[in-house]
PDB file of N, CA and C in Angstrom:
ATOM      1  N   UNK A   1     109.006 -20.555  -6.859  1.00  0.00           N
ATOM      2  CA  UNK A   1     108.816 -21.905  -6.393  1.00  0.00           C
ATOM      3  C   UNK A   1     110.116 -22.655  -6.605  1.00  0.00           C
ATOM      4  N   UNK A   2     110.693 -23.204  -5.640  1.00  0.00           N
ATOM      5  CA  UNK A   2     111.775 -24.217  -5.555  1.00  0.00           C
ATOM      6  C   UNK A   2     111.133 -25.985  -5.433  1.00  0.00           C
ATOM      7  N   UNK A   3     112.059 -26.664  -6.119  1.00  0.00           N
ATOM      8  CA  UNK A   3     112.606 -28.089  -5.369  1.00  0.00           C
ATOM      9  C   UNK A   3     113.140 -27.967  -4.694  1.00  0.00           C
ATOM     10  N   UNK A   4     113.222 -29.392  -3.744  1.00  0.00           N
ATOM     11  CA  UNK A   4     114.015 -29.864  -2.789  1.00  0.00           C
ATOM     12  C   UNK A   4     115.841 -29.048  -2.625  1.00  0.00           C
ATOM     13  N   UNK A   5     116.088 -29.340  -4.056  1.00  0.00           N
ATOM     14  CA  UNK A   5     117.519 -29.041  -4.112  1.00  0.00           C
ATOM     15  C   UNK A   5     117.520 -27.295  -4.352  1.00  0.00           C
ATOM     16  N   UNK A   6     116.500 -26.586  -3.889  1.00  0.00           N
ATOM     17  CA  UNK A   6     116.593 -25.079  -4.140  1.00  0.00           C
ATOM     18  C   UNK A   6     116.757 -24.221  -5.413  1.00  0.00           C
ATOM     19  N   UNK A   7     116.291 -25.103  -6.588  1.00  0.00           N
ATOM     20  CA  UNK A   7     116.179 -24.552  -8.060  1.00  0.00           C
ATOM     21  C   UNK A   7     114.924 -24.352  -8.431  1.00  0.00           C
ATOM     22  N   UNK A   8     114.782 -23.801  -8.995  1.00  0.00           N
ATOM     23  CA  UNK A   8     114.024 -22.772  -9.487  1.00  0.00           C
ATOM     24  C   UNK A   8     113.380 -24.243 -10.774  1.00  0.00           C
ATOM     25  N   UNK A   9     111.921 -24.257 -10.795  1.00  0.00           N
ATOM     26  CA  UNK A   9     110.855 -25.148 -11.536  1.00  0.00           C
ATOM     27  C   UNK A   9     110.081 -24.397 -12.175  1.00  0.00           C
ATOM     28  N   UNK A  10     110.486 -24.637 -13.607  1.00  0.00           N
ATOM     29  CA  UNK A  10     109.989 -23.519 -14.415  1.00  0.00           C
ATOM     30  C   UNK A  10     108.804 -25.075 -15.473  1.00  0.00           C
ATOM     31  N   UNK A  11     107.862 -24.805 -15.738  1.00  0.00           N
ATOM     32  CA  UNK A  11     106.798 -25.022 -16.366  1.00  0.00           C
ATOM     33  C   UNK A  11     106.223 -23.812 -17.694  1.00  0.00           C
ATOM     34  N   UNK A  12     106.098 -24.251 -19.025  1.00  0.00           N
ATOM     35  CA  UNK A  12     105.436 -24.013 -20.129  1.00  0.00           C
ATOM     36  C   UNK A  12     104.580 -24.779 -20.809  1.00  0.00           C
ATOM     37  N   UNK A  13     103.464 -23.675 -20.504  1.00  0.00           N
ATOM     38  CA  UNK A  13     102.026 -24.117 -21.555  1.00  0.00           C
ATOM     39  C   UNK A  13     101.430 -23.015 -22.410  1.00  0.00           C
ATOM     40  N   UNK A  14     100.893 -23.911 -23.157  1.00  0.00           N
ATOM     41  CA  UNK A  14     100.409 -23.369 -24.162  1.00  0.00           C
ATOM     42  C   UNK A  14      98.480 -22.995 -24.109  1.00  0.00           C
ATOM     43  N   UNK A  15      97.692 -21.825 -24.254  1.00  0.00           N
ATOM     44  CA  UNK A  15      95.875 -22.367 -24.185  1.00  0.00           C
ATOM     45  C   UNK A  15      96.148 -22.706 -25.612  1.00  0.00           C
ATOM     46  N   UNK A  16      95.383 -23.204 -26.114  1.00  0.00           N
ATOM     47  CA  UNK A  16      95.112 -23.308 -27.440  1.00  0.00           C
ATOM     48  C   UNK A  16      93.830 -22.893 -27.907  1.00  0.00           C
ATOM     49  N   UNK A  17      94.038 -21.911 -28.823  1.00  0.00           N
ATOM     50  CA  UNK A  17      93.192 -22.043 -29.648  1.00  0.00           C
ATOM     51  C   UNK A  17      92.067 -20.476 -28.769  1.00  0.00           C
ATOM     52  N   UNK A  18      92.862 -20.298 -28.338  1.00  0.00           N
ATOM     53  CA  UNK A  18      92.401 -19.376 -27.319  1.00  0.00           C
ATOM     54  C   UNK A  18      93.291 -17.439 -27.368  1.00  0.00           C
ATOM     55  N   UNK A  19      92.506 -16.385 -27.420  1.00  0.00           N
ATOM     56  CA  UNK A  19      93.319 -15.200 -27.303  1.00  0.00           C
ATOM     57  C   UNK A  19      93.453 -14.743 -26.105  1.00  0.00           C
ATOM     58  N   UNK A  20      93.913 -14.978 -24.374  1.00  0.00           N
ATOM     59  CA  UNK A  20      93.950 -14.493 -23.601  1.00  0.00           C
ATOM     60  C   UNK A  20      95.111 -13.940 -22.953  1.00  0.00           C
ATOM     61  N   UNK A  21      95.392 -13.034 -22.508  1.00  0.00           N
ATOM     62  CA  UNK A  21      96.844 -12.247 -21.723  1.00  0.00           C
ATOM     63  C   UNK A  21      96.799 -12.868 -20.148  1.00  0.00           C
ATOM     64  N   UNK A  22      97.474 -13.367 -20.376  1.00  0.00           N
ATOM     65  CA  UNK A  22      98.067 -14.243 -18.431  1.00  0.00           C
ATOM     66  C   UNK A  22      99.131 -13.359 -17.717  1.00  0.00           C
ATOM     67  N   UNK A  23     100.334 -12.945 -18.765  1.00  0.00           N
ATOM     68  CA  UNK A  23     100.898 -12.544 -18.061  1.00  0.00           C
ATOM     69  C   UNK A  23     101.056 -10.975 -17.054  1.00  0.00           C
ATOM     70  N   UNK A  24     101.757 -11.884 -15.951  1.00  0.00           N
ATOM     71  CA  UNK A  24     101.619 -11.197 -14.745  1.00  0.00           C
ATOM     72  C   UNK A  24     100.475 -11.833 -13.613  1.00  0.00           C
ATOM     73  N   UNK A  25      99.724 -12.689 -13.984  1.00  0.00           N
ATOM     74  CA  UNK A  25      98.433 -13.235 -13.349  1.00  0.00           C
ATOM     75  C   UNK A  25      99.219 -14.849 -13.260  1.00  0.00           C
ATOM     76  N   UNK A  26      98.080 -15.071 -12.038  1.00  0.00           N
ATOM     77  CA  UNK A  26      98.494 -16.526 -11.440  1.00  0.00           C
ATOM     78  C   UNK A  26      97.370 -17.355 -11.797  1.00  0.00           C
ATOM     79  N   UNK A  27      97.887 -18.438 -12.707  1.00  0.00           N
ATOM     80  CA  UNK A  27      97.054 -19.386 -13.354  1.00  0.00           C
ATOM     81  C   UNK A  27      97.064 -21.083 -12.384  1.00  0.00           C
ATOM     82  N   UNK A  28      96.109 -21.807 -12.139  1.00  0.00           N
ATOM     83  CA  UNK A  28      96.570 -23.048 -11.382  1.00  0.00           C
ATOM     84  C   UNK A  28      96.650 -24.089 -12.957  1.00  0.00           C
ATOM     85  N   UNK A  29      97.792 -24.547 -13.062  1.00  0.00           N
ATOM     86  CA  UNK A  29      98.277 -25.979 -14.322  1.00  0.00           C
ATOM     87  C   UNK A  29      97.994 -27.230 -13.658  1.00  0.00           C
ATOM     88  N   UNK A  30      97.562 -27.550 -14.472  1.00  0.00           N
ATOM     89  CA  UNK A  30      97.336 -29.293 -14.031  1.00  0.00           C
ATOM     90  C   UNK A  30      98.270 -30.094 -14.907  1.00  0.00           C
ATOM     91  N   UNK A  31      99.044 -30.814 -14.843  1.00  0.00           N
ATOM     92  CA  UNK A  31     100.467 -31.588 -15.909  1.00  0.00           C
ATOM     93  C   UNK A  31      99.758 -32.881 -15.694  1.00  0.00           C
ATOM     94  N   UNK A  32      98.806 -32.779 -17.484  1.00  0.00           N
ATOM     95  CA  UNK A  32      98.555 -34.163 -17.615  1.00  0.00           C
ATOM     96  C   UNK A  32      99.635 -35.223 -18.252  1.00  0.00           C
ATOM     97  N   UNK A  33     100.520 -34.728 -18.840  1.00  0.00           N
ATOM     98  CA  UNK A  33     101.044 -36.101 -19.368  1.00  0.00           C
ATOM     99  C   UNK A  33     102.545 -34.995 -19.436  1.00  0.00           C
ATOM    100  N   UNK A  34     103.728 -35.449 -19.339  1.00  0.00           N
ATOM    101  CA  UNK A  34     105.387 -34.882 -19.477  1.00  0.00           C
ATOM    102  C   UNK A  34     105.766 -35.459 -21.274  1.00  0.00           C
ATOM    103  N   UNK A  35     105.732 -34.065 -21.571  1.00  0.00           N
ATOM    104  CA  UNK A  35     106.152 -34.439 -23.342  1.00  0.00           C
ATOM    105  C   UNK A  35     107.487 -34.831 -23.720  1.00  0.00           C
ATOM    106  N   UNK A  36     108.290 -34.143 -23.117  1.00  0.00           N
ATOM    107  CA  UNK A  36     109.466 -34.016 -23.472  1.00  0.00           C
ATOM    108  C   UNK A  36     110.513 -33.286 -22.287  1.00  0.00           C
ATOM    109  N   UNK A  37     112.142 -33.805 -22.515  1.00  0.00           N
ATOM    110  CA  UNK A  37     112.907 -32.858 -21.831  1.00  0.00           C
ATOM    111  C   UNK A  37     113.470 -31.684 -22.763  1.00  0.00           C
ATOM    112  N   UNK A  38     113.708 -30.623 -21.960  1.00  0.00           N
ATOM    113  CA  UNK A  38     114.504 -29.800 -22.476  1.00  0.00           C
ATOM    114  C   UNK A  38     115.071 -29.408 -23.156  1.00  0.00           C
ATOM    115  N   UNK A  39     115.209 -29.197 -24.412  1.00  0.00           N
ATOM    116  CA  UNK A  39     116.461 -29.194 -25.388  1.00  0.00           C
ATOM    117  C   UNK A  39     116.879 -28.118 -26.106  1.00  0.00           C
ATOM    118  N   UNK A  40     118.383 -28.126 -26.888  1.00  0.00           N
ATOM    119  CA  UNK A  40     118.394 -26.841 -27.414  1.00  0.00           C
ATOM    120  C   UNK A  40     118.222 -27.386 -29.223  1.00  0.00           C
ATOM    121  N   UNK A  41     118.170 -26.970 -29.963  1.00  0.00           N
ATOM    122  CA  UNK A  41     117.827 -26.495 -31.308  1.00  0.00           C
ATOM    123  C   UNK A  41     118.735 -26.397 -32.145  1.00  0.00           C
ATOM    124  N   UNK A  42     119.084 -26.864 -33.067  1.00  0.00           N
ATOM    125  CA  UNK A  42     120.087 -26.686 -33.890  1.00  0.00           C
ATOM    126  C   UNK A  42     120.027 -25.206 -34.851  1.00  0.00           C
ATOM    127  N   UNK A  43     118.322 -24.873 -34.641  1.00  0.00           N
ATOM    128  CA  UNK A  43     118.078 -23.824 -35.498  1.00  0.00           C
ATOM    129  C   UNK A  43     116.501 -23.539 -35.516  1.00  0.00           C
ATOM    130  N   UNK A  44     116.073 -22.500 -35.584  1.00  0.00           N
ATOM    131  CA  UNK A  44     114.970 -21.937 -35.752  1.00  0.00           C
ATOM    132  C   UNK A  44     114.277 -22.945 -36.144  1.00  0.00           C
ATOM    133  N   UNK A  45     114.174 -23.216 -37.445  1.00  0.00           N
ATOM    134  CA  UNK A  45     112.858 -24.264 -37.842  1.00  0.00           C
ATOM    135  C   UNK A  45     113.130 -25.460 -37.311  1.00  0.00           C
ATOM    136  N   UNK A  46     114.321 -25.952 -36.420  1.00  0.00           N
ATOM    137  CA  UNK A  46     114.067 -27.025 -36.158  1.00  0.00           C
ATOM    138  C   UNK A  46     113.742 -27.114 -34.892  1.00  0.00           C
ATOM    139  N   UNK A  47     113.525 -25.823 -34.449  1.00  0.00           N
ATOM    140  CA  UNK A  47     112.436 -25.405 -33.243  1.00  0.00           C
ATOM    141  C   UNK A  47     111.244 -25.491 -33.377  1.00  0.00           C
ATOM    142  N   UNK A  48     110.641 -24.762 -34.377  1.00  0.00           N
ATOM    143  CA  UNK A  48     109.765 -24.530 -35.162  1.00  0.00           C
ATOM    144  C   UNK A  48     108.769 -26.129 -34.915  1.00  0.00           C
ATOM    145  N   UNK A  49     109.122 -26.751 -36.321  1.00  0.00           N
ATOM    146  CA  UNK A  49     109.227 -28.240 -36.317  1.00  0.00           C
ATOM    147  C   UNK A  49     108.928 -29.238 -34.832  1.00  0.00           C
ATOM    148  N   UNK A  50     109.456 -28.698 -33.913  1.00  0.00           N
ATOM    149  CA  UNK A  50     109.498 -29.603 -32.546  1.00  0.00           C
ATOM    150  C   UNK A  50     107.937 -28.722 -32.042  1.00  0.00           C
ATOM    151  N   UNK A  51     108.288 -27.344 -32.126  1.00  0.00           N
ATOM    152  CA  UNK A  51     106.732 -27.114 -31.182  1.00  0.00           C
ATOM    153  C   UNK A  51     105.458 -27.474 -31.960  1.00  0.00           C
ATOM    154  N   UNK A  52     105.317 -28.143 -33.117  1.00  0.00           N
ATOM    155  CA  UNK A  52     104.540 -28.535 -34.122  1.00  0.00           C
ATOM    156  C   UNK A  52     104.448 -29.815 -33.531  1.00  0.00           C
ATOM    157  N   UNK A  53     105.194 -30.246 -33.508  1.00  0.00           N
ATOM    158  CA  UNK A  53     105.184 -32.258 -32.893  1.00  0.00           C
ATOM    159  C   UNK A  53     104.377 -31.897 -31.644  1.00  0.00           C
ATOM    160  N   UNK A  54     105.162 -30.956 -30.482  1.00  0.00           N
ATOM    161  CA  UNK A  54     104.720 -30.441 -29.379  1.00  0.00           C
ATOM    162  C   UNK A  54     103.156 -30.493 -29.068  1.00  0.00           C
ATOM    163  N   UNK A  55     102.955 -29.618 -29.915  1.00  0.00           N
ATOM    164  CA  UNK A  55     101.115 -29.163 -29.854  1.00  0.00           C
ATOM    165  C   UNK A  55     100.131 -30.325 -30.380  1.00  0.00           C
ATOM    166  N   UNK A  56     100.817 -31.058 -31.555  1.00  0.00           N
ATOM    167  CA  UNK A  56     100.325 -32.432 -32.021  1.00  0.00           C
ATOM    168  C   UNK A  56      99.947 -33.314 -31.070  1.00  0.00           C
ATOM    169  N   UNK A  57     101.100 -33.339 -30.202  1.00  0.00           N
ATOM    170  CA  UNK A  57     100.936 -34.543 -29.031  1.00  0.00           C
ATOM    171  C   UNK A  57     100.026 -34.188 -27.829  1.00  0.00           C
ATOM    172  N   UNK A  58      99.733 -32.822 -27.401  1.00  0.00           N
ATOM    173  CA  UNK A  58      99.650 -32.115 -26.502  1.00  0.00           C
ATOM    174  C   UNK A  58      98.019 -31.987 -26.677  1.00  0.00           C
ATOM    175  N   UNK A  59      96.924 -31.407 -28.071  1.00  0.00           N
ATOM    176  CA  UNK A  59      96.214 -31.406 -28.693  1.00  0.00           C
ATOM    177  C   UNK A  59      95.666 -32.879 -28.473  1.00  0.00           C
ATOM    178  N   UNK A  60      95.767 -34.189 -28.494  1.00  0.00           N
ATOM    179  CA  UNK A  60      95.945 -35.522 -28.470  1.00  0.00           C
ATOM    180  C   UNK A  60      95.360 -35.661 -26.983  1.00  0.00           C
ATOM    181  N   UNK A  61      96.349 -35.312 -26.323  1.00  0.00           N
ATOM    182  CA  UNK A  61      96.106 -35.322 -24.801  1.00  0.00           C
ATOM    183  C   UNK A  61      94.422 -34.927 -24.485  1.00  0.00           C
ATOM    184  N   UNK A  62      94.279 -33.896 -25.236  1.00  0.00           N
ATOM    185  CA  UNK A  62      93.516 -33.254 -24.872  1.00  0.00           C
ATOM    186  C   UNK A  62      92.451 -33.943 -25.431  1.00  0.00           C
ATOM    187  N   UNK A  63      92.334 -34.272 -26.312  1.00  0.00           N
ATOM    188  CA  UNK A  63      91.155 -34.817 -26.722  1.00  0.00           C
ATOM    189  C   UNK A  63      90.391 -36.298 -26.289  1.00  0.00           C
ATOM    190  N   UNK A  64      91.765 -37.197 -25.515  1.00  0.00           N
ATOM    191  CA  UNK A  64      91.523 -37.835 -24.807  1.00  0.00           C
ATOM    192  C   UNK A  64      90.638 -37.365 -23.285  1.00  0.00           C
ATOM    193  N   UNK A  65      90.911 -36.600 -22.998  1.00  0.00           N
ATOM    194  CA  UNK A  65      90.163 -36.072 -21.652  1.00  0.00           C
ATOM    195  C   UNK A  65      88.800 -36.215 -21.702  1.00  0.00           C
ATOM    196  N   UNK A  66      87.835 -36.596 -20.954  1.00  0.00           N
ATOM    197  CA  UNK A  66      86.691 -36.158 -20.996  1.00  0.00           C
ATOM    198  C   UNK A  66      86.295 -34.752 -21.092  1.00  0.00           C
ATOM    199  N   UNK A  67      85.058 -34.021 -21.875  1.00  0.00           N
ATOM    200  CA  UNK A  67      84.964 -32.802 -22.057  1.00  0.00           C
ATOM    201  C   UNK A  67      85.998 -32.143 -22.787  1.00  0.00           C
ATOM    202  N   UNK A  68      87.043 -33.744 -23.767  1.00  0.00           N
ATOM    203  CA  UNK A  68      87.674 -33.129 -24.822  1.00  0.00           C
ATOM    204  C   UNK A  68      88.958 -32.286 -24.276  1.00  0.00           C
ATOM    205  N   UNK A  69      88.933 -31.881 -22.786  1.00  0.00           N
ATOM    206  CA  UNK A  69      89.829 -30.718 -22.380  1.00  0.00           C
ATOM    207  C   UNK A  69      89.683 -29.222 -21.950  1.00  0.00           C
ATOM    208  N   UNK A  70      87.797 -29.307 -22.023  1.00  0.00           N
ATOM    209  CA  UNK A  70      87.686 -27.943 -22.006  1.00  0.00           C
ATOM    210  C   UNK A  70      87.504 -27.980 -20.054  1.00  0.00           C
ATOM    211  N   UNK A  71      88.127 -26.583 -19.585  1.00  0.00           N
ATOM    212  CA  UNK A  71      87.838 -26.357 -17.725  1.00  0.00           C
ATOM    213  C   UNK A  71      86.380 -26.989 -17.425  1.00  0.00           C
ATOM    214  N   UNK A  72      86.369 -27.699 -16.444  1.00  0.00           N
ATOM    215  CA  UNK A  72      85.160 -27.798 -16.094  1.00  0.00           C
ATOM    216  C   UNK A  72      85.539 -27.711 -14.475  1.00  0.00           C
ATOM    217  N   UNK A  73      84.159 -26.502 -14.348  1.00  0.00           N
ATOM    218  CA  UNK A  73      84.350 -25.664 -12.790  1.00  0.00           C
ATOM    219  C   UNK A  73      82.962 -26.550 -12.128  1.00  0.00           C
TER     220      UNK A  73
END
């Protein structure tokens, strides 16, 4: 999948709380809320540390949703 300008739109999520294998399979994402841009890391835990904030905020999201966040088909 491209943008306009012919680059490549890369998207990461997380299930939570969940054990399932995706990859190789085509999942449809819904982008409720944009956490953050891009960044690099000064170091492992302070990677670490950020995907902790990450899931905090993300977890949040979710619980705001009706049905908490769980699929509803």
């Amino acid at each position: 999948m491209g943008d306009a300008a012919g680059s490549e739109l890369l998207l990461e999520t997380h299930a939570f709380d969940r054990q399932i294998d995706l990859y190789g399979r085509r999942v449809r994402v819904t982008l409720l809320k944009w956490l953050r841009e891009e960044q690099k890391f000064p170091s492992l835990e302070a990677l670490s540390a950020q995907i902790g904030v990450d899931c905090e905020m993300a977890r949040q999201v979710h619980r705001e949703l009706p049905h908490h966040g769980e699929c509803v088909t």
